[in-house]
C-alpha atoms as a PDB file:
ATOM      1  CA  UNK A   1      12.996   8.533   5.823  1.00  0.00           C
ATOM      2  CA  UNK A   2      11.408  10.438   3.674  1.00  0.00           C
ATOM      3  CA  UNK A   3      14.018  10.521   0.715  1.00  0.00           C
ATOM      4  CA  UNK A   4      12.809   7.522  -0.147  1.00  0.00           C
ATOM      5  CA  UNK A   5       9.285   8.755  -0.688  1.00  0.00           C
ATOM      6  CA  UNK A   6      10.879  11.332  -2.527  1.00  0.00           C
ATOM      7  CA  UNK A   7      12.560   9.710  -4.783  1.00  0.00           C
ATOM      8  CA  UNK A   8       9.226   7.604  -5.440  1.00  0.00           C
ATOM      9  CA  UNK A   9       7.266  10.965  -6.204  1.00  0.00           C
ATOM     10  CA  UNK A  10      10.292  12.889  -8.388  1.00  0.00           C
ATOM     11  CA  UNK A  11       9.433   9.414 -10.837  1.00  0.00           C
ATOM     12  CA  UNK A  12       6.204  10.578 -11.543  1.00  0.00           C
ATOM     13  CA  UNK A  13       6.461  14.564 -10.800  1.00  0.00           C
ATOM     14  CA  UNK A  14       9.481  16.729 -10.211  1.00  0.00           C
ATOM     15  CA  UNK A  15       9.161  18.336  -6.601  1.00  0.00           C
ATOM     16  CA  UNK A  16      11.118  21.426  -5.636  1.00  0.00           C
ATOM     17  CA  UNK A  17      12.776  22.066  -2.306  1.00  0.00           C
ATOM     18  CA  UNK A  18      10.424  23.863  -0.681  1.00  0.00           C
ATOM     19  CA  UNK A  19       7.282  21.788  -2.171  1.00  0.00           C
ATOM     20  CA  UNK A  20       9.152  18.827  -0.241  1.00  0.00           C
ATOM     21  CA  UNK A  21       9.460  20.681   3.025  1.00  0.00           C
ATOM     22  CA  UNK A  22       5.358  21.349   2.469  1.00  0.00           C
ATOM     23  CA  UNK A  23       4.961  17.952   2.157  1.00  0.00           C
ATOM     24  CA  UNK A  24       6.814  16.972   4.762  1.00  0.00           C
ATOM     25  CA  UNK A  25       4.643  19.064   7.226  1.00  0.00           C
ATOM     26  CA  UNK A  26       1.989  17.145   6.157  1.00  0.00           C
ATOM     27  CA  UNK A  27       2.801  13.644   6.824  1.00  0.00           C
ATOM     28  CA  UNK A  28       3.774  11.527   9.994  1.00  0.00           C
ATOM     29  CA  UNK A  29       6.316   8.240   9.702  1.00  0.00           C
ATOM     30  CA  UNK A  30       5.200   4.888  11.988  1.00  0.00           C
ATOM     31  CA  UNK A  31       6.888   2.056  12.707  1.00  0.00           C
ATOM     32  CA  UNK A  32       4.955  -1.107  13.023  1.00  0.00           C
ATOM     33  CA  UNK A  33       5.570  -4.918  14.218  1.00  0.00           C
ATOM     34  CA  UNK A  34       5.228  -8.114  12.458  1.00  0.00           C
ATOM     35  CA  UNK A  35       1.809  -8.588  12.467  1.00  0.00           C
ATOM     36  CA  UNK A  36       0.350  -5.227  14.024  1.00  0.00           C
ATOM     37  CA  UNK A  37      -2.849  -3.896  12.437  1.00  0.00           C
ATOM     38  CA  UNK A  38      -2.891  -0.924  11.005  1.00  0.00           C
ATOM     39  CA  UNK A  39      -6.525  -0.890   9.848  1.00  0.00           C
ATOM     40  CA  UNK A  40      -9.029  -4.026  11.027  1.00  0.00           C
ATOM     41  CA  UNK A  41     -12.460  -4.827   9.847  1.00  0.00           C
ATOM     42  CA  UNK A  42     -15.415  -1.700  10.706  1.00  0.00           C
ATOM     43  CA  UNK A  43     -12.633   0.773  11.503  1.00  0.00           C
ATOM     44  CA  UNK A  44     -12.225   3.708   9.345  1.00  0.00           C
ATOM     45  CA  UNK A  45      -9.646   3.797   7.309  1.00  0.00           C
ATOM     46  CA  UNK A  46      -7.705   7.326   8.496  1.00  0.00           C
ATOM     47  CA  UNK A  47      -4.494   6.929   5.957  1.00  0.00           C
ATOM     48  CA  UNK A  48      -3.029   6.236   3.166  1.00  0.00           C
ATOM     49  CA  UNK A  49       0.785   4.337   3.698  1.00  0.00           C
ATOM     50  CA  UNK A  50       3.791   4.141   1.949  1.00  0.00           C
ATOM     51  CA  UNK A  51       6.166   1.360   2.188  1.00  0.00           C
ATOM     52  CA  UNK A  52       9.947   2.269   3.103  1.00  0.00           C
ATOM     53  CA  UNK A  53      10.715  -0.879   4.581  1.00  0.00           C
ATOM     54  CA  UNK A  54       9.324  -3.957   5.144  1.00  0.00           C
ATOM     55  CA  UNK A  55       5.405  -5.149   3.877  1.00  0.00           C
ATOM     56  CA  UNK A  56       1.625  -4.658   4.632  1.00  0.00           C
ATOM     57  CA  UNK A  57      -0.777  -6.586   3.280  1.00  0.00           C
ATOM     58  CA  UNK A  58      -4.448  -5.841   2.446  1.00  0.00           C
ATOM     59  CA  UNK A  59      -7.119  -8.620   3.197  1.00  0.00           C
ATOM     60  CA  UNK A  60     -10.715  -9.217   4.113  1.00  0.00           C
ATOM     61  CA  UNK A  61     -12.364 -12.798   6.214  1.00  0.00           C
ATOM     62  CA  UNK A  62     -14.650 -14.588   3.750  1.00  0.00           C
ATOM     63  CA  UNK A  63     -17.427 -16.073   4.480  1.00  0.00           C
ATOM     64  CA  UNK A  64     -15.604 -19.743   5.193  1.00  0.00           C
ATOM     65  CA  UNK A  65     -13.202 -17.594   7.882  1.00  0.00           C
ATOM     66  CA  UNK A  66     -10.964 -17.527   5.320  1.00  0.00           C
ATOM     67  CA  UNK A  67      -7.998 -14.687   5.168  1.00  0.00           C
ATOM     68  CA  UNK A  68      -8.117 -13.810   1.616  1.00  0.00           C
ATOM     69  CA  UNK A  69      -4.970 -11.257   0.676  1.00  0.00           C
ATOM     70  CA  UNK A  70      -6.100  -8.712  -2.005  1.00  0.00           C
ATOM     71  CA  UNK A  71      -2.805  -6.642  -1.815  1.00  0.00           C
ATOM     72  CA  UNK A  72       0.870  -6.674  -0.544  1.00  0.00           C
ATOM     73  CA  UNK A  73       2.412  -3.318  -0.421  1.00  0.00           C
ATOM     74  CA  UNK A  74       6.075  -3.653  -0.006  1.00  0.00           C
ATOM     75  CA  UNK A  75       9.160  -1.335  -0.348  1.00  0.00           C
ATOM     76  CA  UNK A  76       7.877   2.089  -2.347  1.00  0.00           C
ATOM     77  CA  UNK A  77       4.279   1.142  -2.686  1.00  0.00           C
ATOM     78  CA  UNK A  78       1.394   2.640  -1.507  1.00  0.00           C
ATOM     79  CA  UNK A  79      -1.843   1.082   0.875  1.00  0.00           C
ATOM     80  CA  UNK A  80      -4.337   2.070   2.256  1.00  0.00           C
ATOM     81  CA  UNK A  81      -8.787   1.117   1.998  1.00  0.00           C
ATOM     82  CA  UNK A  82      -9.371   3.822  -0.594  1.00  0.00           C
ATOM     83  CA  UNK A  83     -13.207   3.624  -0.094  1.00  0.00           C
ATOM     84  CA  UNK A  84     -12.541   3.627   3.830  1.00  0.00           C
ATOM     85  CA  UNK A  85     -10.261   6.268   2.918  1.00  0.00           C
ATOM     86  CA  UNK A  86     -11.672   8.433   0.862  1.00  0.00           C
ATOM     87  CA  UNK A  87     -15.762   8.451   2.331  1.00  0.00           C
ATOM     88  CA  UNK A  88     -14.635   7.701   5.632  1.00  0.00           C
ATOM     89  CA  UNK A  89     -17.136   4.552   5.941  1.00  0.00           C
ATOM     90  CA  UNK A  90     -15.962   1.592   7.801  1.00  0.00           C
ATOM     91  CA  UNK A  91     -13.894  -0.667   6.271  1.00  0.00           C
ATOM     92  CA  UNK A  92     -14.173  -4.241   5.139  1.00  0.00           C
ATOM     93  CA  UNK A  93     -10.521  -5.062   5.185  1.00  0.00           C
ATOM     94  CA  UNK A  94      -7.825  -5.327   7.813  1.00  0.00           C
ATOM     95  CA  UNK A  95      -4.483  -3.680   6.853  1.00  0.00           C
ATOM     96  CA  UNK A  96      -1.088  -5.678   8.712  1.00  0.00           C
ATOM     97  CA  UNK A  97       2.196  -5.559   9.091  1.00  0.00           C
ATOM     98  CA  UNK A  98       3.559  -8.816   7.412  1.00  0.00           C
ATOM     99  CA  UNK A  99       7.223  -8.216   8.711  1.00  0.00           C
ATOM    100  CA  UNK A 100       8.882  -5.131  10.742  1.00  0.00           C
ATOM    101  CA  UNK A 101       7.882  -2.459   8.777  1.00  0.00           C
ATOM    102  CA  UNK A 102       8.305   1.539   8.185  1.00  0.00           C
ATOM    103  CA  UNK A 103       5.790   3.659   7.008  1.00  0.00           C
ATOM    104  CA  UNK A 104       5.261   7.276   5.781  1.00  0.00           C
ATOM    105  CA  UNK A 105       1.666   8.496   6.051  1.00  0.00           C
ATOM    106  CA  UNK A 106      -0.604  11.558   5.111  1.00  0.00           C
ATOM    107  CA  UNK A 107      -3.655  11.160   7.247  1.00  0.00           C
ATOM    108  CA  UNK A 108      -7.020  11.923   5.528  1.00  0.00           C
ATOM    109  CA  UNK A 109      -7.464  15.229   6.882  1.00  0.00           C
ATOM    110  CA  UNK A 110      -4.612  16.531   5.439  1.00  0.00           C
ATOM    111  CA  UNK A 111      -5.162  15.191   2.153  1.00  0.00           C
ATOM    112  CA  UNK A 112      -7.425  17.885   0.563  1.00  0.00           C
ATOM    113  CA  UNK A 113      -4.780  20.262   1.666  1.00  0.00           C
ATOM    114  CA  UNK A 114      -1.971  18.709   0.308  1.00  0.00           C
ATOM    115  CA  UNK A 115      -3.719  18.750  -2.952  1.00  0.00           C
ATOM    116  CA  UNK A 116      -4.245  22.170  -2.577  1.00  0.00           C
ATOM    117  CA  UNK A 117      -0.945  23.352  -1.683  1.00  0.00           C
ATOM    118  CA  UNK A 118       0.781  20.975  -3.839  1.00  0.00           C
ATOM    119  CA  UNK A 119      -1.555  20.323  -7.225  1.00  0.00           C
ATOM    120  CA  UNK A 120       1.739  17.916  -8.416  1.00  0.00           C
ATOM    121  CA  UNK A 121       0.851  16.205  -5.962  1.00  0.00           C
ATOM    122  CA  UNK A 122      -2.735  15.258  -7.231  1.00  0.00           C
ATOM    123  CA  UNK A 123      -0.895  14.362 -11.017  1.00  0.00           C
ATOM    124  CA  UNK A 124       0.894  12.023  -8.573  1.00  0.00           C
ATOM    125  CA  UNK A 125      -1.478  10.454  -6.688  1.00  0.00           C
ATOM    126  CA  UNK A 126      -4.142   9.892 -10.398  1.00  0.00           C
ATOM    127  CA  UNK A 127      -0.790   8.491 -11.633  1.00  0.00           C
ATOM    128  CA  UNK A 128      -0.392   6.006  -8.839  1.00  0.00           C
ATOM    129  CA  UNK A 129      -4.409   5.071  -8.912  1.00  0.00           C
ATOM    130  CA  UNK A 130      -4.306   4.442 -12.951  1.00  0.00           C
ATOM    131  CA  UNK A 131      -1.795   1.805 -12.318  1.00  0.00           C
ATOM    132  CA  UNK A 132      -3.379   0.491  -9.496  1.00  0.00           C
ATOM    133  CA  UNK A 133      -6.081   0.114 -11.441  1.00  0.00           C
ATOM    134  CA  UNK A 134      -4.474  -1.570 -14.334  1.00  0.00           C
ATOM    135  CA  UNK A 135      -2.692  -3.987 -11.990  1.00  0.00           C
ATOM    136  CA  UNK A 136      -6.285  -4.878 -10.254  1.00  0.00           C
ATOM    137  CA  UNK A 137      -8.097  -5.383 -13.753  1.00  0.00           C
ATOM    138  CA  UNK A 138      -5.340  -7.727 -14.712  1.00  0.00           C
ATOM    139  CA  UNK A 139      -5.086  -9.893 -11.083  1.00  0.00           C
ATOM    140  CA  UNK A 140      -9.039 -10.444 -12.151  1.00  0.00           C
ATOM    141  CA  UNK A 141      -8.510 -11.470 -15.319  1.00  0.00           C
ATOM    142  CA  UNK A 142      -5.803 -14.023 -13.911  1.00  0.00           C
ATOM    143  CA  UNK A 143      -7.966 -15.051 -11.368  1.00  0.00           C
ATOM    144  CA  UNK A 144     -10.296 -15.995 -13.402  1.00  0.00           C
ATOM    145  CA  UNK A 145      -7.933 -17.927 -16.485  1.00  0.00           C
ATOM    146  CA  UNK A 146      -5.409 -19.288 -14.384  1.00  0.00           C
ATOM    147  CA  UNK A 147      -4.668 -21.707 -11.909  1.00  0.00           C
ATOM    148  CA  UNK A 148      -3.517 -21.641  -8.980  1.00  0.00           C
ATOM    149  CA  UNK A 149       0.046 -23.109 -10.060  1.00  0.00           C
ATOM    150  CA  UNK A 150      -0.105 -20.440 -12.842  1.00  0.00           C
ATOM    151  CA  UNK A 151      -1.128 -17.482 -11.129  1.00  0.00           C
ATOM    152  CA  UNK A 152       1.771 -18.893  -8.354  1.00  0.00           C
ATOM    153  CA  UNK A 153       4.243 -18.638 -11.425  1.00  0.00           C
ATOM    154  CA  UNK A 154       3.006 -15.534 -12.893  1.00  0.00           C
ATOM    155  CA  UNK A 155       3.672 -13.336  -9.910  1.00  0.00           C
ATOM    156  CA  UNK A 156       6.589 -15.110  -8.983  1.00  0.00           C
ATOM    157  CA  UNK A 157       8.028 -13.930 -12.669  1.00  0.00           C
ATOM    158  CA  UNK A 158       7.176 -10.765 -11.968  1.00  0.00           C
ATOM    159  CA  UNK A 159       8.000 -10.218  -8.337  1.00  0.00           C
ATOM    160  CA  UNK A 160      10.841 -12.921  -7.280  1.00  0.00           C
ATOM    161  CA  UNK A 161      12.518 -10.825  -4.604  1.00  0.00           C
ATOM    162  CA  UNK A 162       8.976 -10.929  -2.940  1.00  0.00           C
ATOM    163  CA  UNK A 163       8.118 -14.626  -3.478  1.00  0.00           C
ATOM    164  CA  UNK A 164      11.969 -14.923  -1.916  1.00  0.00           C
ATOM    165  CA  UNK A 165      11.100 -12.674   0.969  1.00  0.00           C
ATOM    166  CA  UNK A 166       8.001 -14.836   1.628  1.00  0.00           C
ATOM    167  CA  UNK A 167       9.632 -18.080   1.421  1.00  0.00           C
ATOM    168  CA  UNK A 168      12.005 -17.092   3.852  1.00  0.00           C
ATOM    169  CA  UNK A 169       9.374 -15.764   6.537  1.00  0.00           C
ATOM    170  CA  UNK A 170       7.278 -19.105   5.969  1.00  0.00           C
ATOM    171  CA  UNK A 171      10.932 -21.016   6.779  1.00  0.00           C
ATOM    172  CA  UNK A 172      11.186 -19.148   9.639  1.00  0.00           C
ATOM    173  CA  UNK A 173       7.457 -19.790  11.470  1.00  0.00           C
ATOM    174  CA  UNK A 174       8.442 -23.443  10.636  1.00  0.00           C
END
């Protein structure tokens, strides 16, 4: 299972053997259900989750009881609350399995230590954050010049396997 987080990593950094079989001590693979929760609302947030099959969404209520989804992680993406995450506060999002899903994690406590004994490892992870970042900076921007229909359009330009994926799972609740 872990190849595929591998391969992820060697895009951004080039891991040897034996810096693989470090990380690899560090890090514990979970399997979740359609619609398990792998973080809820005032829980702290005790990983960070890659995708190596299936998707996980990121959400928070608002104040209508409304599920609003800030983030789908699917197939070679990472998740997690990174305030939760990082200061160990409770979170304001849940975290869920939106299909059968496979995950690789490195729990918080072993995060400082992977950075230590692998400092690729932190190029990777700043990496991964600046284009998170990017990516959030822009989803405001479209939130806030497009419509609905166009925001609907944008990200099914960029993502169509996804919008696919999702049309399918909607057929099937139906």
């Amino acid at each position: 299972m872990c190849s595929a987080l591998y391969s992820h990593i060697n895009r951004f950094v080039d891991l040897s053997t034996d810096e693989q079989e470090i990380l690899a001590s560090l890090l514990k693979s979970f399997s979740f259900k359609k619609k398990a929760f792998l973080l809820e609302q005032g829980e702290i947030c005790r990983a960070n989750y890659f995708v190596v099959r299936g998707c996980l969404r990121l959400y928070f209520i608002d104040i209508k009881g409304v599920e609003q989804t800030t983030q789908f992680a699917i197939e070679n993406w990472w998740i997690t609350d990174l305030t939760s995450f990082l200061f160990q506060k409770p979170s304001e999002f849940y975290i869920q399995a939106a299909e059968n899903t496979e995950v690789i994690a490195i729990e918080q406590h072993h995060y400082d230590e992977m950075f230590d004994k692998l400092p690729k490892m932190e190029r990777y992870f700043r990496l991964i954050l600046q284009k998170n970042h990017q990516a959030s900076q822009r989803r405001i921007m479209f939130l806030y010049s497009f419509t609905a229909e166009e925001r609907y359009r944008h990200f099914n330009g960029l993502f169509p396997d996804l919008c696919n994926a999702f049309r399918n799972i909607c057929w099937r609740l139906i």
